[in-house]
Protein backbone atom coordinates (compact mmCIF):
# COMPACT_ATOMS: atom_id res chain seq x y z
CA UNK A 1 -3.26 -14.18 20.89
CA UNK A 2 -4.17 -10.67 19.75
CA UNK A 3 -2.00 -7.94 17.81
CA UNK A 4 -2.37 -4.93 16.31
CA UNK A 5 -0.92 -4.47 12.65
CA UNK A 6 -0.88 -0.40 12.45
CA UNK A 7 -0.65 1.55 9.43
CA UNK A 8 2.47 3.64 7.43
CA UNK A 9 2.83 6.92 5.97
CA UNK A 10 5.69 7.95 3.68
CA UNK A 11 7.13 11.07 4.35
CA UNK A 12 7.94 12.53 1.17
CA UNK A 13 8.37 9.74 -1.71
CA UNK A 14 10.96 10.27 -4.89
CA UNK A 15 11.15 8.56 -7.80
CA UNK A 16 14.97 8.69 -8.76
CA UNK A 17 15.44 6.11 -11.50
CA UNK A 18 13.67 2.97 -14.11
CA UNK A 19 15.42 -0.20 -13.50
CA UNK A 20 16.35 -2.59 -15.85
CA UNK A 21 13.94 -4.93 -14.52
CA UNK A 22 10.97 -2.29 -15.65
CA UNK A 23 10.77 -1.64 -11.58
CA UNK A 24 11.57 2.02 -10.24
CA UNK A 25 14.03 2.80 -7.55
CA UNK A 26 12.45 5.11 -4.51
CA UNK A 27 13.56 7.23 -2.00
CA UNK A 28 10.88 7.53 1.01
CA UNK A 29 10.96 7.63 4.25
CA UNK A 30 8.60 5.27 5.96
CA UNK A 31 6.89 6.28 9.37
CA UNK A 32 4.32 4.24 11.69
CA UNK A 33 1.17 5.55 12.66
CA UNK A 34 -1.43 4.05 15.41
CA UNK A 35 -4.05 3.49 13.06
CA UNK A 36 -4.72 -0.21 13.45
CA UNK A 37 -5.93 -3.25 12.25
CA UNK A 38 -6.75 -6.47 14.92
CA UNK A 39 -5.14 -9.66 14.17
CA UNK A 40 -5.65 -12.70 16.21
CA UNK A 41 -4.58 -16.36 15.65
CA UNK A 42 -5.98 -19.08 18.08
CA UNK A 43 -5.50 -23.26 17.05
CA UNK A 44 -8.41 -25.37 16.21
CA UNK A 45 -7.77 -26.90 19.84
CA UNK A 46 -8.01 -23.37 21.18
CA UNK A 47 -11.45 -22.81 19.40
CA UNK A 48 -13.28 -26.16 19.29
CA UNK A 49 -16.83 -24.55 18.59
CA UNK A 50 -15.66 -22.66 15.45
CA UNK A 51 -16.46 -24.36 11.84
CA UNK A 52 -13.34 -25.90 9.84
CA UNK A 53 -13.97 -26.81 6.42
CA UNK A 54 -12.92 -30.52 5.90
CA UNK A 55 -9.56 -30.67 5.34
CA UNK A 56 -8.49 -26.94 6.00
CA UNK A 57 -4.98 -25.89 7.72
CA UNK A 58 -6.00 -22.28 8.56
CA UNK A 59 -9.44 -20.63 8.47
CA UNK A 60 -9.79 -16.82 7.68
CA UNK A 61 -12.40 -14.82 9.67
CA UNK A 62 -12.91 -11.14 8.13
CA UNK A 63 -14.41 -8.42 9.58
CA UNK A 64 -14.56 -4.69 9.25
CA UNK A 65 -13.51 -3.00 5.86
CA UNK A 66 -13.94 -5.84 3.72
CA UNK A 67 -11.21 -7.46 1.91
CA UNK A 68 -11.30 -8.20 -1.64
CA UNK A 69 -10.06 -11.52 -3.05
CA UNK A 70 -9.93 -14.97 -2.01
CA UNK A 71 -8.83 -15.93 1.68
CA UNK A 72 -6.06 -18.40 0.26
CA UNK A 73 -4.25 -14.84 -1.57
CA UNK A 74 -4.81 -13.11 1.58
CA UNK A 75 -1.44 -12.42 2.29
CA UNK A 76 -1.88 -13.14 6.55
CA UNK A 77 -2.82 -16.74 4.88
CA UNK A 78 0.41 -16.38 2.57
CA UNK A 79 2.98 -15.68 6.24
CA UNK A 80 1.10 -18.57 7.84
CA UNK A 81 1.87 -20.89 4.88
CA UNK A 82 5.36 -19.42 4.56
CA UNK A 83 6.40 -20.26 7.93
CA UNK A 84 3.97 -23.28 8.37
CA UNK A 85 6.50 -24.62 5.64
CA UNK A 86 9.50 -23.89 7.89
CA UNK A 87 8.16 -25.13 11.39
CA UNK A 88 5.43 -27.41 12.57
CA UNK A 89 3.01 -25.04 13.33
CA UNK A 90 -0.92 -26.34 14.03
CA UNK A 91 -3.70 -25.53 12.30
CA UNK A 92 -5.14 -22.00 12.76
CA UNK A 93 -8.34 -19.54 12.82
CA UNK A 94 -7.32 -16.04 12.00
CA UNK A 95 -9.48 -13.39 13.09
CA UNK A 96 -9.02 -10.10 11.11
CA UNK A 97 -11.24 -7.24 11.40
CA UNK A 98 -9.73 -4.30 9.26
CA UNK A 99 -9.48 -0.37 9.73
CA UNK A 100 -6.64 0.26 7.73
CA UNK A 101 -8.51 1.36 4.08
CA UNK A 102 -7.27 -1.31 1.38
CA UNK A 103 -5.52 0.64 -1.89
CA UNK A 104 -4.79 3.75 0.35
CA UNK A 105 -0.48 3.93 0.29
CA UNK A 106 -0.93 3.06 3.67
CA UNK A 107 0.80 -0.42 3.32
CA UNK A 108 -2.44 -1.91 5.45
CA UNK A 109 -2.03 -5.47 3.94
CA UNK A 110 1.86 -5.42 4.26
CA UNK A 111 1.19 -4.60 7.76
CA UNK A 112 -1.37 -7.29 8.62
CA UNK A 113 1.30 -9.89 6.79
CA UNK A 114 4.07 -8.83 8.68
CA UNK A 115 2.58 -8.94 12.09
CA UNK A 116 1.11 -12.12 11.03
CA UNK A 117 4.66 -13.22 11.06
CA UNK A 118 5.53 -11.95 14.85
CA UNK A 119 2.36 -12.98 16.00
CA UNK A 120 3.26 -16.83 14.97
CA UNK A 121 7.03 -16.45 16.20
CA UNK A 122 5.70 -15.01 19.82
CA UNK A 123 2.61 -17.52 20.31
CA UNK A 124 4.73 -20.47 19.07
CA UNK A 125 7.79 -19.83 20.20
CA UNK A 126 9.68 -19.94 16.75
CA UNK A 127 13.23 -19.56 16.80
CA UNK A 128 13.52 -15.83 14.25
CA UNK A 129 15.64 -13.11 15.07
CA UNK A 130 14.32 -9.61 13.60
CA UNK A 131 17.08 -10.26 10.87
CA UNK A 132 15.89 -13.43 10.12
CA UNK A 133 11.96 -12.17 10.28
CA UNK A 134 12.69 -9.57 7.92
CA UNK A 135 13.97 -11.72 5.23
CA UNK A 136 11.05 -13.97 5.57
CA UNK A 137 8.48 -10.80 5.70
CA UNK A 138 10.74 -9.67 2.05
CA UNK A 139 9.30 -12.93 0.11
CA UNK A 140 5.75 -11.67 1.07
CA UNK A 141 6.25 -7.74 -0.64
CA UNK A 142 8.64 -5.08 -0.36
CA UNK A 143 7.55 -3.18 1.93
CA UNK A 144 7.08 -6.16 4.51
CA UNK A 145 9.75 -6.06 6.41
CA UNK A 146 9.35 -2.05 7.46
CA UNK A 147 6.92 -3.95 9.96
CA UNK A 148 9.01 -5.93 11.83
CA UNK A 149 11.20 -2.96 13.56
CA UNK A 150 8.02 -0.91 12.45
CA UNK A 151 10.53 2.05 13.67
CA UNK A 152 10.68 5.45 10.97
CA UNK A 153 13.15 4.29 8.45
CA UNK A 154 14.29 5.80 5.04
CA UNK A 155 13.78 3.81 2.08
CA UNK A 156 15.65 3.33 -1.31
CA UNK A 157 15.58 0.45 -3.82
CA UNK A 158 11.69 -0.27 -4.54
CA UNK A 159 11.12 0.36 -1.13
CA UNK A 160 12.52 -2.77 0.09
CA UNK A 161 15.76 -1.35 1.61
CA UNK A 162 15.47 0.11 5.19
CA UNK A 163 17.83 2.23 7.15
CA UNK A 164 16.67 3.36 10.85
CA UNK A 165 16.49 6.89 11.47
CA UNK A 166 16.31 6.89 15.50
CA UNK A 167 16.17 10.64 15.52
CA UNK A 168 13.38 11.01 12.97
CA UNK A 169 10.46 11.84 16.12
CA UNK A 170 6.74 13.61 15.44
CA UNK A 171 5.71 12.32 19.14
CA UNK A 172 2.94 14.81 19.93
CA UNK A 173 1.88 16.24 16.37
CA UNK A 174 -1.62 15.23 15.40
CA UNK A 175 -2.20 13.68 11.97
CA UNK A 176 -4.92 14.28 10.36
CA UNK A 177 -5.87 11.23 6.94
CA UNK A 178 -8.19 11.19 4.34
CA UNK A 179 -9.15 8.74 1.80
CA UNK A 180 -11.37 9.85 -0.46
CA UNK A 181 -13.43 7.06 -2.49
CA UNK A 182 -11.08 7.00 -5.47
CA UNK A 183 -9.39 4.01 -7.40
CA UNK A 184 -5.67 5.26 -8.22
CA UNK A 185 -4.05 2.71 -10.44
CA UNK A 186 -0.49 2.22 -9.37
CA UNK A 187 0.28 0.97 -12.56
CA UNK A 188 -1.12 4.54 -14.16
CA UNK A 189 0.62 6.96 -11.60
CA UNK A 190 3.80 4.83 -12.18
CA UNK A 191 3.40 5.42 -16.18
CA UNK A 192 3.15 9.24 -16.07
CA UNK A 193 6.41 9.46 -13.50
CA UNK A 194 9.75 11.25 -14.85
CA UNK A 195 12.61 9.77 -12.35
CA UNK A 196 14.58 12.35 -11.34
CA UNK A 197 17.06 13.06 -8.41
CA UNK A 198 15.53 14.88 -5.84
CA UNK A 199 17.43 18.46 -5.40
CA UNK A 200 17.75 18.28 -1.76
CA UNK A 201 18.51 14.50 0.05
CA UNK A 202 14.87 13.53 1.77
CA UNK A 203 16.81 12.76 4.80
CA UNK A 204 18.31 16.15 4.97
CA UNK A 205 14.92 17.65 4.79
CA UNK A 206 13.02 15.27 7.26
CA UNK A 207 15.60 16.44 9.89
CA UNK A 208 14.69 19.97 9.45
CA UNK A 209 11.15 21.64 11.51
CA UNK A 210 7.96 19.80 9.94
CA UNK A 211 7.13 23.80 8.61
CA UNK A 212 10.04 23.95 7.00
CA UNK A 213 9.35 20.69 4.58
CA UNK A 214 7.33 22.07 2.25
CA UNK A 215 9.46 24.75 0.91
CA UNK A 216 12.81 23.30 1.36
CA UNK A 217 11.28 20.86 -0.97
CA UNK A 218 9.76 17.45 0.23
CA UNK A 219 6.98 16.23 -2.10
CA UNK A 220 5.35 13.32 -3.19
CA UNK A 221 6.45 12.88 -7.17
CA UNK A 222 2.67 10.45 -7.37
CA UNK A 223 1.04 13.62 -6.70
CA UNK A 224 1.63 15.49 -10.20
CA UNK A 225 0.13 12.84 -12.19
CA UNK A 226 -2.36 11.02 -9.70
CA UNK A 227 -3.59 14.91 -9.40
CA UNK A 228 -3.97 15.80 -12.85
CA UNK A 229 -6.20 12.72 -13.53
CA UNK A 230 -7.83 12.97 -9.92
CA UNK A 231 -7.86 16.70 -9.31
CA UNK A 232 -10.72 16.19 -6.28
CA UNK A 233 -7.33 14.21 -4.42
CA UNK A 234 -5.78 17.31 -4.77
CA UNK A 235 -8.22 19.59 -3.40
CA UNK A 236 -8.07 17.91 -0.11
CA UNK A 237 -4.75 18.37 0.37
CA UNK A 238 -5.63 21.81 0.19
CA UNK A 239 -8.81 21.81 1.94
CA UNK A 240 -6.09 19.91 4.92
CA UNK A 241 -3.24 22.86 4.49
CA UNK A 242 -6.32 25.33 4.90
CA UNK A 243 -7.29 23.70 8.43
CA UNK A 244 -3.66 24.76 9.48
CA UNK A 245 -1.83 21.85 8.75
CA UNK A 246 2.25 22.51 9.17
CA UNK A 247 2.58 19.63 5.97
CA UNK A 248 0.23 17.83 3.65
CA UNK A 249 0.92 14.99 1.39
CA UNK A 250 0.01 12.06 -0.50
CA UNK A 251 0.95 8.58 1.12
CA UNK A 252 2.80 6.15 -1.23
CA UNK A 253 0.99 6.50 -5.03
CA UNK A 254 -2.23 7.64 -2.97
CA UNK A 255 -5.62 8.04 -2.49
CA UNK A 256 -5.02 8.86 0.97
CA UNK A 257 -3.78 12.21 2.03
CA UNK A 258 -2.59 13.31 5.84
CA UNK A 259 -1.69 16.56 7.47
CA UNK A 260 0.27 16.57 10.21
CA UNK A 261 -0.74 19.80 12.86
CA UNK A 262 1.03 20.98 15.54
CA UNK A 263 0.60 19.62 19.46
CA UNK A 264 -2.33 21.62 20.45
CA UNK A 265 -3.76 22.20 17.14
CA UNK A 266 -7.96 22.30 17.09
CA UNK A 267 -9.20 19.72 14.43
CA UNK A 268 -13.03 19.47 13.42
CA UNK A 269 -14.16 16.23 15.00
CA UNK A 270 -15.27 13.07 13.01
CA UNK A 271 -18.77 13.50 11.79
CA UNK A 272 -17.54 17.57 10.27
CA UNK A 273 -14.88 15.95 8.77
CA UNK A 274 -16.97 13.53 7.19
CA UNK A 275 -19.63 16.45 6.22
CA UNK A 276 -16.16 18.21 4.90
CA UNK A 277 -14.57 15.69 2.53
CA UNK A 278 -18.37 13.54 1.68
CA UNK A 279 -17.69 9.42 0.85
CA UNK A 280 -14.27 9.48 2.63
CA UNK A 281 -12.61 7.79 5.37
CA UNK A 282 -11.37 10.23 8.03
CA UNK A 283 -9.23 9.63 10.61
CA UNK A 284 -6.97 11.66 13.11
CA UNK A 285 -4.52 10.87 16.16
CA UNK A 286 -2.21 12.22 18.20
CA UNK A 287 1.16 10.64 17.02
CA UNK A 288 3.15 8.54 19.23
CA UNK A 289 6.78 8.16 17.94
């Protein structure tokens, strides 16, 4: 069985307050785009020609962008396991061949986890509601669970909280991503944050026109520090407001930037936009929600 985890974007991201627990409460609003990874699970019976290391429960086949780490903290390994302890599931290969950039704000890996999870309660029949899939899709990261309604959503908490916004629509804009080749430590944008209530509610704003957003005040709070130590991150987001995009931001605590550009709107195909922003991965689509 075959599935395609897609990527996120956040709309706007505020950092309103330190915890107690040393985490930060956010306000974001999460929205799906079609840029996708390819999952696929089959058994051992399914695949009897494939090699299984003696005594292995699940096999991880890579392809693509390549992943960094072991298989076993891969975290589609991590929802098999979770739910293998749950149910009698069989033993698997998992195919993964990634397009999603890794360390992007593009919640990629979340993603791949959480489909992980529908993929295994579709092919084996496994008794989850969505409720019940989100909780489990929680224990694997935050921002798991966006995935299972994978439906625009605003965020609070550390991005772990989710409440629908069924009138939040940018069905027939074109986005427009770039991810430079630049490490952004999370851990360093966090450091240089000052929490602060946003002036305007993010919801308020996301329900005005997309041209409207930037001045009635959705931003990215990442982008003042990530930008002052990376200023080449924020030159593309003005090299993508200069090709006539109606917003530009950075996703989560970055690299990747996106414009979004009206239906119609003429964009420079793949190979100029590669000769435009050198080293990094470019991407655009015609949005579907």
């Amino acid at each position: 069985m075959i599935i395609f985890p897609n990527a996120k974007i956040n709309l706007g991201l505020n950092v309103v307050e330190r915890r107690p627990d040393g985490y930060h409460n956010l306000e974001t609003v999460f929205y799906p785009i079609p840029l996708q990874d390819i999952l696929e699970v089959t058994t051992f019976d399914e695949a009897p020609g494939q090699v299984v290391p003696e005594g292995a429960d699940v096999v991880l086949h890579a392809g693509g962008i390549a992943i960094a780490g072991e298989s076993e903290d891969n975290l589609v390994v991590k929802a098999y396991r979770l739910l293998k302890a749950e149910f009698e599931l069989p033993p698997v290969h998992i195919h993964i061949f990634k397009h999603i950039p890794s360390g992007a704000g593009l919640g990629g890996g979340s993603a791949d986890a959480t489909f992980m999870l529908r993929l295994l309660r579709e092919k084996f029949s496994l008794p989850l509601t969505d409720d019940e899939l989100e909780e489990r899709a929680a224990r694997l990261g935050a921002d798991c669970a966006f995935f299972v309604r994978n439906t625009p959503a605003f965020a609070t908490g550390i991005g772990n909280i989710f409440t629908p916004l069924p009138d939040l629509s940018l069905r027939g804009y074109r986005i427009l991503l770039v991810k430079p080749d630049i490490f952004v430590s999370t851990r360093d944008a966090f450091s240089l944050i000052r929490p602060h209530k946003p002036v305007r509610p993010l919801t308020e704003i996301a329900s005005l026109p997309v041209n409207q957003w930037r001045e009635a005040g959705m931003c990215n709070d990442f982008e003042e520090s990530v930008f002052a130590k990376h200023p080449a991150i924020g030159d593309i987001k003005e090299q993508i407001y200069e090709l006539g995009a109606e917003y530009a931001a950075m996703s989560g605590s970055g690299s990747s930037l996106f414009g979004l550009f009206s239906e119609g709107a003429a964009l420079p195909d793949v190979d100029a936009l590669q000769k435009m922003f050198p080293g990094s991965f470019c991407w655009h689509s015609q949005l579907e929600v």
